[in-house]
PDB file of N, CA and C in Angstrom:
ATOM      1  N   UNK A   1      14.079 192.916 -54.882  1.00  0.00           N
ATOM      2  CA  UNK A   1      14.548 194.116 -54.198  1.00  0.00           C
ATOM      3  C   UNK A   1      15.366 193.706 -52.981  1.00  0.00           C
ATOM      4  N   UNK A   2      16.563 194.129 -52.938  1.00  0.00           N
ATOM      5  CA  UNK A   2      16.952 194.109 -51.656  1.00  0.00           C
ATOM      6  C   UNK A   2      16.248 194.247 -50.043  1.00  0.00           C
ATOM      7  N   UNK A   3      16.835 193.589 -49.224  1.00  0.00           N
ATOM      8  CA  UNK A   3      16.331 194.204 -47.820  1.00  0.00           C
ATOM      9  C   UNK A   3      17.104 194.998 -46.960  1.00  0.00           C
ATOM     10  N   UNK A   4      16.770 195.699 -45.821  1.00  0.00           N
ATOM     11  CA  UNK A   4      17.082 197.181 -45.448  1.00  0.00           C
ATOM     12  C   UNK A   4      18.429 196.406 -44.887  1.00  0.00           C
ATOM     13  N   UNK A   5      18.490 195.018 -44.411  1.00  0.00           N
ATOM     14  CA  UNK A   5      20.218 194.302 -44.017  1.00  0.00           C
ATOM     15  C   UNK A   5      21.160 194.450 -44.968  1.00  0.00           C
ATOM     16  N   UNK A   6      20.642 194.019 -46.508  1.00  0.00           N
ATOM     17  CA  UNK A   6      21.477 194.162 -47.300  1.00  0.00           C
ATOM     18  C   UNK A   6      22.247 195.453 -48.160  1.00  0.00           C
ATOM     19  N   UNK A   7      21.103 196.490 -47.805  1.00  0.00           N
ATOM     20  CA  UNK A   7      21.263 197.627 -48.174  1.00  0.00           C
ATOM     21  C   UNK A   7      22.031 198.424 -47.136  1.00  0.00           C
ATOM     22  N   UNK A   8      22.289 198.148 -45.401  1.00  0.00           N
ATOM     23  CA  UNK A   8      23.013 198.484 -44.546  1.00  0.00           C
ATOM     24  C   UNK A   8      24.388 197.973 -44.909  1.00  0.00           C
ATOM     25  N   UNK A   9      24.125 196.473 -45.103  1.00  0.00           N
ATOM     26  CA  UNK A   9      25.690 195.430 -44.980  1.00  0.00           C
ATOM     27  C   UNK A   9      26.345 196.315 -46.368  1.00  0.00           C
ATOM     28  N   UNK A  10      26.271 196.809 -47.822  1.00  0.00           N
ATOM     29  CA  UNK A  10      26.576 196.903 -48.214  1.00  0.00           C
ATOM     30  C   UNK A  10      26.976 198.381 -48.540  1.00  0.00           C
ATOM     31  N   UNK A  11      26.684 199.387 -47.313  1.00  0.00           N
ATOM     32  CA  UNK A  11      26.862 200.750 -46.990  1.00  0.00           C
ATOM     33  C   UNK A  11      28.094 201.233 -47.289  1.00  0.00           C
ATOM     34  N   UNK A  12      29.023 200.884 -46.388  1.00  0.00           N
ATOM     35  CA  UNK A  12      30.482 200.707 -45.985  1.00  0.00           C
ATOM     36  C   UNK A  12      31.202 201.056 -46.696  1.00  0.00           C
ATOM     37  N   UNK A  13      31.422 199.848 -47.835  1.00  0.00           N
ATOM     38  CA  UNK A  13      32.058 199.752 -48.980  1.00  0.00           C
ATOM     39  C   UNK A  13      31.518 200.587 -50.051  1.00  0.00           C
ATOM     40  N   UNK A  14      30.570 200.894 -49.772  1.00  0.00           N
ATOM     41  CA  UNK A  14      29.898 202.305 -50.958  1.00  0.00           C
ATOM     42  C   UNK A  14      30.476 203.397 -50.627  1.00  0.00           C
ATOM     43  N   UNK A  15      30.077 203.740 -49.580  1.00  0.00           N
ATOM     44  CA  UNK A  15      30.526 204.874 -48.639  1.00  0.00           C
ATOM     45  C   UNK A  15      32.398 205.419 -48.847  1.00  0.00           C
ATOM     46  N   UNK A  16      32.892 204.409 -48.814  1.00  0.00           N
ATOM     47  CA  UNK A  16      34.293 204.595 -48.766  1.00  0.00           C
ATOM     48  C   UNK A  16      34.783 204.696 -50.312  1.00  0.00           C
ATOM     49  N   UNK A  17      34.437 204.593 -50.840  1.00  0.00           N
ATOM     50  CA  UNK A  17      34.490 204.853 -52.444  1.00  0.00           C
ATOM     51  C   UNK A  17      34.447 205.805 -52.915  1.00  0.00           C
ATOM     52  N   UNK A  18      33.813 207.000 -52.073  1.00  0.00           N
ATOM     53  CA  UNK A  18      33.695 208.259 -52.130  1.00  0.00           C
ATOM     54  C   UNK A  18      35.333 208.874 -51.494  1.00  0.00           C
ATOM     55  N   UNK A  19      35.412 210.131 -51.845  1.00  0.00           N
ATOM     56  CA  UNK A  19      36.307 211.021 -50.681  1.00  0.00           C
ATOM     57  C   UNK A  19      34.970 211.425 -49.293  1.00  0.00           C
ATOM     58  N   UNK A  20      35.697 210.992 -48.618  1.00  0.00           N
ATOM     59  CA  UNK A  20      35.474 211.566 -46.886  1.00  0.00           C
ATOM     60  C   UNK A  20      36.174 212.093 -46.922  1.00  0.00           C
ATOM     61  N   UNK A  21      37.191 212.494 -47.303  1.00  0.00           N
ATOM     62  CA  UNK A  21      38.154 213.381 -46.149  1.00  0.00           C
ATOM     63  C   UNK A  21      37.523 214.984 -45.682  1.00  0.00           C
ATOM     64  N   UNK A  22      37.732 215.118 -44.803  1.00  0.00           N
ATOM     65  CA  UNK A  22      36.907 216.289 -44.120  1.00  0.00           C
ATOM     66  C   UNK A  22      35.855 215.960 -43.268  1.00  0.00           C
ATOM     67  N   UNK A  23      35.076 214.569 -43.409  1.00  0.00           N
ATOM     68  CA  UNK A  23      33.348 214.690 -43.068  1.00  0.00           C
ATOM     69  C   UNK A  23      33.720 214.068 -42.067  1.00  0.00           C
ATOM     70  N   UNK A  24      33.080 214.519 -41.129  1.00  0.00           N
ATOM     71  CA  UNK A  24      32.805 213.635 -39.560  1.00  0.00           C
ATOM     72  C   UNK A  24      31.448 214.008 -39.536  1.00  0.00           C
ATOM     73  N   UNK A  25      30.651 212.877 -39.160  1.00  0.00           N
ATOM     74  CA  UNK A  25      29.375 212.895 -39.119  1.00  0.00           C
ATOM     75  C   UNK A  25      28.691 211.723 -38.875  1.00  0.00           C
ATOM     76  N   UNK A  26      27.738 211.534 -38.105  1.00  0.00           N
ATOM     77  CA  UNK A  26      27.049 210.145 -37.922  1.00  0.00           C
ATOM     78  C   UNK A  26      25.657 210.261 -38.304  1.00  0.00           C
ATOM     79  N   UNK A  27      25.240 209.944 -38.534  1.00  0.00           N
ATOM     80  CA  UNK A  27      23.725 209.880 -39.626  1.00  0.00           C
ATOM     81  C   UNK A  27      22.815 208.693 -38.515  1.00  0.00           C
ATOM     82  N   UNK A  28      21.884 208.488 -38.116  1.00  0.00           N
ATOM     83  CA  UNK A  28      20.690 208.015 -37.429  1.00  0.00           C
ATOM     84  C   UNK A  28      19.980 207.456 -38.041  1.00  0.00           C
ATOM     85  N   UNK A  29      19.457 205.806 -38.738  1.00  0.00           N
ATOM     86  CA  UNK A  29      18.111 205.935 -39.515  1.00  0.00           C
ATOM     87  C   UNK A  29      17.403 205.168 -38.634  1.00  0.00           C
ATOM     88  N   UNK A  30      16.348 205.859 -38.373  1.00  0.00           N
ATOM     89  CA  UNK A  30      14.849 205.129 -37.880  1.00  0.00           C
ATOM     90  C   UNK A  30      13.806 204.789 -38.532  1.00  0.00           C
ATOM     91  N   UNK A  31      13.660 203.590 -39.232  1.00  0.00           N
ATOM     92  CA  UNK A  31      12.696 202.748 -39.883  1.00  0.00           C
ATOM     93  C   UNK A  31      11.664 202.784 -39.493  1.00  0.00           C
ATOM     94  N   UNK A  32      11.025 203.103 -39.652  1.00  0.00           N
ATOM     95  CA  UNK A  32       9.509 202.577 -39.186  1.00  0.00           C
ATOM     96  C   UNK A  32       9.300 200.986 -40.078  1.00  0.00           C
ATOM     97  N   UNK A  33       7.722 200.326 -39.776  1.00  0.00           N
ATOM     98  CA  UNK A  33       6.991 199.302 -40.518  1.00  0.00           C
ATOM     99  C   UNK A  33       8.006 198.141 -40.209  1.00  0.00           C
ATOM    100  N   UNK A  34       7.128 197.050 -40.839  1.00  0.00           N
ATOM    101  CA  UNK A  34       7.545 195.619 -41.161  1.00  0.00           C
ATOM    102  C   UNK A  34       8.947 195.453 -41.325  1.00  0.00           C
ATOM    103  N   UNK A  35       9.283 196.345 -42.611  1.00  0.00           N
ATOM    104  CA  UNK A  35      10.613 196.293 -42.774  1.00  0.00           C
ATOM    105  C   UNK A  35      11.733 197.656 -42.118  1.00  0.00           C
ATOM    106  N   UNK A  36      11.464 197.569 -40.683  1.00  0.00           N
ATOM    107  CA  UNK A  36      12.054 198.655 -39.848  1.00  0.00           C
ATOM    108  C   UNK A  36      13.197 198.170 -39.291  1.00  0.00           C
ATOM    109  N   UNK A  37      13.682 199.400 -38.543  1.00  0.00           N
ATOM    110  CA  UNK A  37      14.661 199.087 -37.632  1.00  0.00           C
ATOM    111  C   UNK A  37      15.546 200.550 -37.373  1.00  0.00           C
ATOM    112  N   UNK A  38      16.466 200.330 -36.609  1.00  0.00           N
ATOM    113  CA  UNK A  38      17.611 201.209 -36.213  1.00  0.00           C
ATOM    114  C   UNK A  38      19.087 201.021 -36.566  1.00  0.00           C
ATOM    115  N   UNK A  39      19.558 201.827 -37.399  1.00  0.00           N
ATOM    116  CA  UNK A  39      20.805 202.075 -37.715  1.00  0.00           C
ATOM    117  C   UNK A  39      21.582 203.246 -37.999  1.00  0.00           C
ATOM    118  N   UNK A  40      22.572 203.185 -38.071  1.00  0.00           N
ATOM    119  CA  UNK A  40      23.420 204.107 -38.123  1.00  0.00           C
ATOM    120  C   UNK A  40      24.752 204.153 -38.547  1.00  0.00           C
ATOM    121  N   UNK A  41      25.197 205.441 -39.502  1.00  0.00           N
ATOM    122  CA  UNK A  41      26.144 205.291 -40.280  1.00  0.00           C
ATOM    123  C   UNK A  41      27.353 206.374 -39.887  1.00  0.00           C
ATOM    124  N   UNK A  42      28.489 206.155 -39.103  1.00  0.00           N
ATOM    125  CA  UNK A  42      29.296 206.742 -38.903  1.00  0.00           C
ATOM    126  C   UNK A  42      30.579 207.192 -39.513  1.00  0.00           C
ATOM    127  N   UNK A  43      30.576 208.461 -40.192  1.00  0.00           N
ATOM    128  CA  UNK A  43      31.834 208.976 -40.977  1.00  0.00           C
ATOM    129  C   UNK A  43      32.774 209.454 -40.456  1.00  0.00           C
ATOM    130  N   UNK A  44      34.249 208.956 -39.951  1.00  0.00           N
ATOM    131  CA  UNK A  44      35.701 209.538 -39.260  1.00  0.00           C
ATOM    132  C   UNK A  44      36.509 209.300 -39.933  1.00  0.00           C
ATOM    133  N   UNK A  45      37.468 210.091 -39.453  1.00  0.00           N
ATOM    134  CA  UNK A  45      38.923 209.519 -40.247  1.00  0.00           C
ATOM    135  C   UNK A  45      39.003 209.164 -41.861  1.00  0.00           C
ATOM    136  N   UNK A  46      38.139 209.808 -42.851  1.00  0.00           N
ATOM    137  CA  UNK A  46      38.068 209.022 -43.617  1.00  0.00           C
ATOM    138  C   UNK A  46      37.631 207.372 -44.051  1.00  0.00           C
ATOM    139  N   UNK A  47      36.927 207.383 -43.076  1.00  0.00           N
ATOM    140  CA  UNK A  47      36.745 205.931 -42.834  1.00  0.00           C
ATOM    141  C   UNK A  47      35.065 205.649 -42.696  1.00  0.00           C
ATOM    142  N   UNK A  48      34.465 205.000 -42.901  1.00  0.00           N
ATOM    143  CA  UNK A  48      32.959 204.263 -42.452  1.00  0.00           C
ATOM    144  C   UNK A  48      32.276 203.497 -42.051  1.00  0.00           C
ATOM    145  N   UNK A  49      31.773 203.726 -40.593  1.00  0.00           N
ATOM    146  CA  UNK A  49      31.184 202.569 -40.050  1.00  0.00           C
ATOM    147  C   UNK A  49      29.611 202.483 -40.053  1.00  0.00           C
ATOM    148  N   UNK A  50      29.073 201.710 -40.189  1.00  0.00           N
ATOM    149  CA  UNK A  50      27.618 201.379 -40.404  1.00  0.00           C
ATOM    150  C   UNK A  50      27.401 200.198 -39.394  1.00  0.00           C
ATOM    151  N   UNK A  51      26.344 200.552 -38.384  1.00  0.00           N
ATOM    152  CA  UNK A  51      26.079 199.517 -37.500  1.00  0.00           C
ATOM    153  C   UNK A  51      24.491 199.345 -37.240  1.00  0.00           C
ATOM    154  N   UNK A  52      23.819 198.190 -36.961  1.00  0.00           N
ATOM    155  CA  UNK A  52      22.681 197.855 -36.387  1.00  0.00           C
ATOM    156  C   UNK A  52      22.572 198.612 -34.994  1.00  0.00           C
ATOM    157  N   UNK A  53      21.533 199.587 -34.553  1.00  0.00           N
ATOM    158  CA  UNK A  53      21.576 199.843 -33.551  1.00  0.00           C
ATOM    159  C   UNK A  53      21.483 201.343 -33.614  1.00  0.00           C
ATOM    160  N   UNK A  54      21.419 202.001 -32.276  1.00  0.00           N
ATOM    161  CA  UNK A  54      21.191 203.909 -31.928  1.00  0.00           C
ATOM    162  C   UNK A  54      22.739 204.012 -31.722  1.00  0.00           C
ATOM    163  N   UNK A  55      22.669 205.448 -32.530  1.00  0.00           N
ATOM    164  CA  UNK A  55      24.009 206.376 -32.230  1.00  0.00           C
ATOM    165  C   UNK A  55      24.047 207.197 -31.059  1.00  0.00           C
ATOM    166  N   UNK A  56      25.011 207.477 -30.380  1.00  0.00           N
ATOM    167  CA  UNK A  56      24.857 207.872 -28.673  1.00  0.00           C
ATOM    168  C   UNK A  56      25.038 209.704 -29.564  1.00  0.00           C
ATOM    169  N   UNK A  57      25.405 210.673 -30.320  1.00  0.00           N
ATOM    170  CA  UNK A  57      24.931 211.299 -30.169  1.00  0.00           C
ATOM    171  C   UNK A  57      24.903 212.037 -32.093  1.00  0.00           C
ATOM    172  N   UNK A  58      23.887 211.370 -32.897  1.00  0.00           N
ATOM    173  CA  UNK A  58      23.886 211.367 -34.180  1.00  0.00           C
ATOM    174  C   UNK A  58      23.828 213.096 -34.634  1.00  0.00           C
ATOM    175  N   UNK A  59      24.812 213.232 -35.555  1.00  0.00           N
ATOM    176  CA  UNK A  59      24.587 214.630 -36.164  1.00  0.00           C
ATOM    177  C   UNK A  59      23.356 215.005 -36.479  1.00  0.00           C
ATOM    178  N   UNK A  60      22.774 214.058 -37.068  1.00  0.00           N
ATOM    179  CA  UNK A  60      21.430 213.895 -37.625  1.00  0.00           C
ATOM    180  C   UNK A  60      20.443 212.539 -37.586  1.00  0.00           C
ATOM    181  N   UNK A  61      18.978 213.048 -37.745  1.00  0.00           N
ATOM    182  CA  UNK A  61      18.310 211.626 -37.452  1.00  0.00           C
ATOM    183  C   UNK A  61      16.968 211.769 -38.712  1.00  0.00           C
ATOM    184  N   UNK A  62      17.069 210.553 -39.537  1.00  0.00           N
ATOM    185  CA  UNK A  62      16.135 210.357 -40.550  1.00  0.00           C
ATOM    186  C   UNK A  62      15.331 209.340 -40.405  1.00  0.00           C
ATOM    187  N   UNK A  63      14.247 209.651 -40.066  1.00  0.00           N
ATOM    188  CA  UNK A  63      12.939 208.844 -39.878  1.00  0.00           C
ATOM    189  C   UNK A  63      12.196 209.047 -41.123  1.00  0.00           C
ATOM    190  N   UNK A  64      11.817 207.496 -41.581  1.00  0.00           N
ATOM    191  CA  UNK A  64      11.134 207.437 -42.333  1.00  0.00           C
ATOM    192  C   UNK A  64      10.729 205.667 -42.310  1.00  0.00           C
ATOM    193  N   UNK A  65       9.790 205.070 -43.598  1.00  0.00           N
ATOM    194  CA  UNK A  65       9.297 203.750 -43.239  1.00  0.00           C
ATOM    195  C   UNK A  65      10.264 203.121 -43.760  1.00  0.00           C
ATOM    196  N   UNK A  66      10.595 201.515 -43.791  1.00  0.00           N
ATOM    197  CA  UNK A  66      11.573 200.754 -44.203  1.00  0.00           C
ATOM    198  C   UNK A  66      11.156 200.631 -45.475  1.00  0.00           C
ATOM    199  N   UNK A  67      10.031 200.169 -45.966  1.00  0.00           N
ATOM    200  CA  UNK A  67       9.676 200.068 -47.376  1.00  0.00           C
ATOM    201  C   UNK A  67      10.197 201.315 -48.299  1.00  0.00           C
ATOM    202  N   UNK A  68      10.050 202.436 -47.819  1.00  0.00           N
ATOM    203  CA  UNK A  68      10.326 203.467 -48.754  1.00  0.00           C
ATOM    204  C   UNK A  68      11.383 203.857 -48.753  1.00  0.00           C
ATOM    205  N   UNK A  69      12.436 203.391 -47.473  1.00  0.00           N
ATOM    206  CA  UNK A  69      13.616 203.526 -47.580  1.00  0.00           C
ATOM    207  C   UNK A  69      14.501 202.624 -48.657  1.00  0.00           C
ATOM    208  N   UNK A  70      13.802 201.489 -48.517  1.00  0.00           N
ATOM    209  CA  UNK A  70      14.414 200.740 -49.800  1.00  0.00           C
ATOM    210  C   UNK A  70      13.544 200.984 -51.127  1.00  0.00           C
ATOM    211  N   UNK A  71      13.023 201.388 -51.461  1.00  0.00           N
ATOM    212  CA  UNK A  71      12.491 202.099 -52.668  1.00  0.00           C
ATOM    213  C   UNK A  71      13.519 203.191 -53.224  1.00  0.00           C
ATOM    214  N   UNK A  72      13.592 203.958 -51.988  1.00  0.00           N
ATOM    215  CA  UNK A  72      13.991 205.145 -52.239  1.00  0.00           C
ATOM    216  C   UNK A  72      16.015 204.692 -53.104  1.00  0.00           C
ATOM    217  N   UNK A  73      16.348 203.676 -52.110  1.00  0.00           N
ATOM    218  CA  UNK A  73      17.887 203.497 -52.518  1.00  0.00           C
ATOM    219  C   UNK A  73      17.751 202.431 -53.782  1.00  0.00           C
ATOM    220  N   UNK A  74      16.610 201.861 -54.219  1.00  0.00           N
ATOM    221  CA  UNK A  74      16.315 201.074 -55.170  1.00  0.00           C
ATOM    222  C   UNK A  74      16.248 202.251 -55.973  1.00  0.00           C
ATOM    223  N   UNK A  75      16.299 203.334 -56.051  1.00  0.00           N
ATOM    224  CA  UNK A  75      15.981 204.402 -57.275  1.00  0.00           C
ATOM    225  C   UNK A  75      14.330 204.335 -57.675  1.00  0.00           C
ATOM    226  N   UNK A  76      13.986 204.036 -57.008  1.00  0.00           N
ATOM    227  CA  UNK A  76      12.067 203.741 -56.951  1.00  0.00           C
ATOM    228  C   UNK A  76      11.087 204.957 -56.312  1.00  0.00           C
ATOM    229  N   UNK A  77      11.978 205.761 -55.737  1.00  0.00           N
ATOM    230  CA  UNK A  77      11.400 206.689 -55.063  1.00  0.00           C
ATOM    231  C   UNK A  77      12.515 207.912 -54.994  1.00  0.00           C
ATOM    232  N   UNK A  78      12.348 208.649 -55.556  1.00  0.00           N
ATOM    233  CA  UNK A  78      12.902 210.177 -55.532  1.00  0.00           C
ATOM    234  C   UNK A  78      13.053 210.655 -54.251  1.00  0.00           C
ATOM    235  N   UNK A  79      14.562 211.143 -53.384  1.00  0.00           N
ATOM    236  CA  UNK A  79      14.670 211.218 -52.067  1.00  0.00           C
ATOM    237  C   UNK A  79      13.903 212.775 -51.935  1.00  0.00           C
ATOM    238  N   UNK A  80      14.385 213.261 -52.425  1.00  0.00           N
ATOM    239  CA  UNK A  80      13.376 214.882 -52.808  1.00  0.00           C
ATOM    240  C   UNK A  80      12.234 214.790 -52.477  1.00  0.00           C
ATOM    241  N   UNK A  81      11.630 214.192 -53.884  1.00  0.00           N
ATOM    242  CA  UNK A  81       9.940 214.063 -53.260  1.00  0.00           C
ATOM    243  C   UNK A  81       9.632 213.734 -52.103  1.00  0.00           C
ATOM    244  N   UNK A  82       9.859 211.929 -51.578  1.00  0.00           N
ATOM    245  CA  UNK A  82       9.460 211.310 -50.730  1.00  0.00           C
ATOM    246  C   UNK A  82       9.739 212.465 -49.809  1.00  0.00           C
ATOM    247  N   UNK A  83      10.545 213.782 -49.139  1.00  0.00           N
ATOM    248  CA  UNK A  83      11.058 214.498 -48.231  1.00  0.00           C
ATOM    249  C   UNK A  83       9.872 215.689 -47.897  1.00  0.00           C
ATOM    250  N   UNK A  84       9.515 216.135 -49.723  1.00  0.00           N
ATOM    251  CA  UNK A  84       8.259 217.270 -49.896  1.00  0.00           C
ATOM    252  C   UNK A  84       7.586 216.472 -49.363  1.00  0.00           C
ATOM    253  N   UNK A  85       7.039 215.238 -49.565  1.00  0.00           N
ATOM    254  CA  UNK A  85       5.759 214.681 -49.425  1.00  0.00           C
ATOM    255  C   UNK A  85       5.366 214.325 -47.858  1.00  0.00           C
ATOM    256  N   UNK A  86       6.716 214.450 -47.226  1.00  0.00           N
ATOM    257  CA  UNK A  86       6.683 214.074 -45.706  1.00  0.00           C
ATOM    258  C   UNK A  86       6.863 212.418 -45.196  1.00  0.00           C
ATOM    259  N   UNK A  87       7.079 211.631 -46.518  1.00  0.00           N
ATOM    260  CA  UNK A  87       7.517 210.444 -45.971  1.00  0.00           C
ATOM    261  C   UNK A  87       8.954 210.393 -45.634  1.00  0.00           C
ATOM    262  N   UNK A  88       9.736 211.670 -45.474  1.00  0.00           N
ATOM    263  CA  UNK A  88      10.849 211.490 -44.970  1.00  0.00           C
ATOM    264  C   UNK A  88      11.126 212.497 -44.015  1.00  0.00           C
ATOM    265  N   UNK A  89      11.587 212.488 -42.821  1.00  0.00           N
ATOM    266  CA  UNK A  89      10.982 213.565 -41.382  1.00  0.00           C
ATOM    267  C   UNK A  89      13.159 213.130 -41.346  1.00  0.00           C
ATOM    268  N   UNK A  90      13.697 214.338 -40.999  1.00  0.00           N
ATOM    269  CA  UNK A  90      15.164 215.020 -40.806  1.00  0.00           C
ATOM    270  C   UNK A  90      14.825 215.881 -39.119  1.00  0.00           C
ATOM    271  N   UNK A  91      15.853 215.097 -38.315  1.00  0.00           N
ATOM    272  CA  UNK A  91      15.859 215.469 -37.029  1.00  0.00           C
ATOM    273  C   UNK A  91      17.702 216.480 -37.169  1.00  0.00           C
ATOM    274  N   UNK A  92      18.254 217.539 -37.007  1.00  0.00           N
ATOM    275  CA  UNK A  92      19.588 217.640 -36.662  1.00  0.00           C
ATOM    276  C   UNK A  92      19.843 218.348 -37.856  1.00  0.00           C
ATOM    277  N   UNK A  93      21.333 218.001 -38.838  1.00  0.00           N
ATOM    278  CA  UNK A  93      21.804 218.952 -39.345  1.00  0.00           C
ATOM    279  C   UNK A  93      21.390 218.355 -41.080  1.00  0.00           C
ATOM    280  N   UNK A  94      20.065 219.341 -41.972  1.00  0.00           N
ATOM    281  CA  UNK A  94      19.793 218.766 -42.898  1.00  0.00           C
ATOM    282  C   UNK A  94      21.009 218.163 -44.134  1.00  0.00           C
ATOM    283  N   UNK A  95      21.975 219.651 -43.762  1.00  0.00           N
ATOM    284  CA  UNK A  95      22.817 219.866 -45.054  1.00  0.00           C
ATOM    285  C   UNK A  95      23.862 218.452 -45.112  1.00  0.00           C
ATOM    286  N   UNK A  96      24.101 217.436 -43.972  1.00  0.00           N
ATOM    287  CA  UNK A  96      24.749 216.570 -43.719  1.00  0.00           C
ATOM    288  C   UNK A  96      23.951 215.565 -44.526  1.00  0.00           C
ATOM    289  N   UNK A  97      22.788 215.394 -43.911  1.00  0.00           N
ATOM    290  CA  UNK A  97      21.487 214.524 -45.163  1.00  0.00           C
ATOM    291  C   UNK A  97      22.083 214.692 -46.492  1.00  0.00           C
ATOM    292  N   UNK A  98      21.891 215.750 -46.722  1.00  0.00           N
ATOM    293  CA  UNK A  98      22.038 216.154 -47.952  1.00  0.00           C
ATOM    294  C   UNK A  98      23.530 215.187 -48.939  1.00  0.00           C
ATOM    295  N   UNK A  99      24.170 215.900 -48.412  1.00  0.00           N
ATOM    296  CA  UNK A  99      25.612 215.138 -48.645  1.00  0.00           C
ATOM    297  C   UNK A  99      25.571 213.871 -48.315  1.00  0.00           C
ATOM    298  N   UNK A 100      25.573 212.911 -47.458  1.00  0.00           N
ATOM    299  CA  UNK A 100      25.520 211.910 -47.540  1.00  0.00           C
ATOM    300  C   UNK A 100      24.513 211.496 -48.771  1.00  0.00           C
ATOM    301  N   UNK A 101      23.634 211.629 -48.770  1.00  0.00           N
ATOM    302  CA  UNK A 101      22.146 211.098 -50.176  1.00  0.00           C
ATOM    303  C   UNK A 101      23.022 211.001 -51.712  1.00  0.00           C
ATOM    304  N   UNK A 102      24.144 212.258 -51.354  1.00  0.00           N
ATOM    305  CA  UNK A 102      24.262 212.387 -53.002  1.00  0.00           C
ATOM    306  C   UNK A 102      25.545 211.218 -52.947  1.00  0.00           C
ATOM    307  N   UNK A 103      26.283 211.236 -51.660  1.00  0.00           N
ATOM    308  CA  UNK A 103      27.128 209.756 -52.041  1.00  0.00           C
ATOM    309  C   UNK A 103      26.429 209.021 -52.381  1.00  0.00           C
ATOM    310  N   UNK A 104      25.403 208.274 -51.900  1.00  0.00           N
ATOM    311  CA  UNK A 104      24.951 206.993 -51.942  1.00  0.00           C
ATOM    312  C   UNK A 104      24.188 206.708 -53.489  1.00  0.00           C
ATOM    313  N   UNK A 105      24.047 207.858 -53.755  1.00  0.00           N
ATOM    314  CA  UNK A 105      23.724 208.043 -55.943  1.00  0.00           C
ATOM    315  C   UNK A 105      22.218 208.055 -55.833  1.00  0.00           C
TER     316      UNK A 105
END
């Protein structure tokens, strides 16, 4: 399974594969556990940046654990469920979540 670096480092280039045009939006993820951390994925210009680190003022903020975050993008965990079930907590604007999740497949 990948780790939550490789699954960040390789954001970008996913991300941009899609149409952006229209989306401005910065997305927040807060990891919890072992395999935690802080990042964040910024959509402008048609363009995508993904960085290690807090967004100074994120559209939205998704807290959840690192393990299940990579489950979840491993296709191991249903983003839906894990969301009903409460292992996934949405701070800001859901419908942006939303859209971003369905880029990422």
């Amino acid at each position: 399974m990948p780790t939550v670096s490789e699954i960040f480092g390789a954001m970008s280039s996913q991300l941009e594969s899609q149409d952006l045009a229209g989306m401005e939006a910065t997305i927040q993820f807060e990891l919890s556990g072992d395999n935690g951390g802080n990042w964040y994925a910024a959509i402008n210009g048609g363009k995508a940046n993904v960085q290690k680190g807090k967004a100074e003022a994120p559209t939205a903020t998704v807290k959840m654990d690192g393990d299940d975050f990579v489950a979840m993008t491993s296709g191991k965990l249903n983003a839906v469920n894990a969301f009903m079930m409460g292992k996934i907590k949405v701070e800001g604007d859901l419908n942006t979540v939303m859209k971003f999740q369905s880029m990422m497949g």
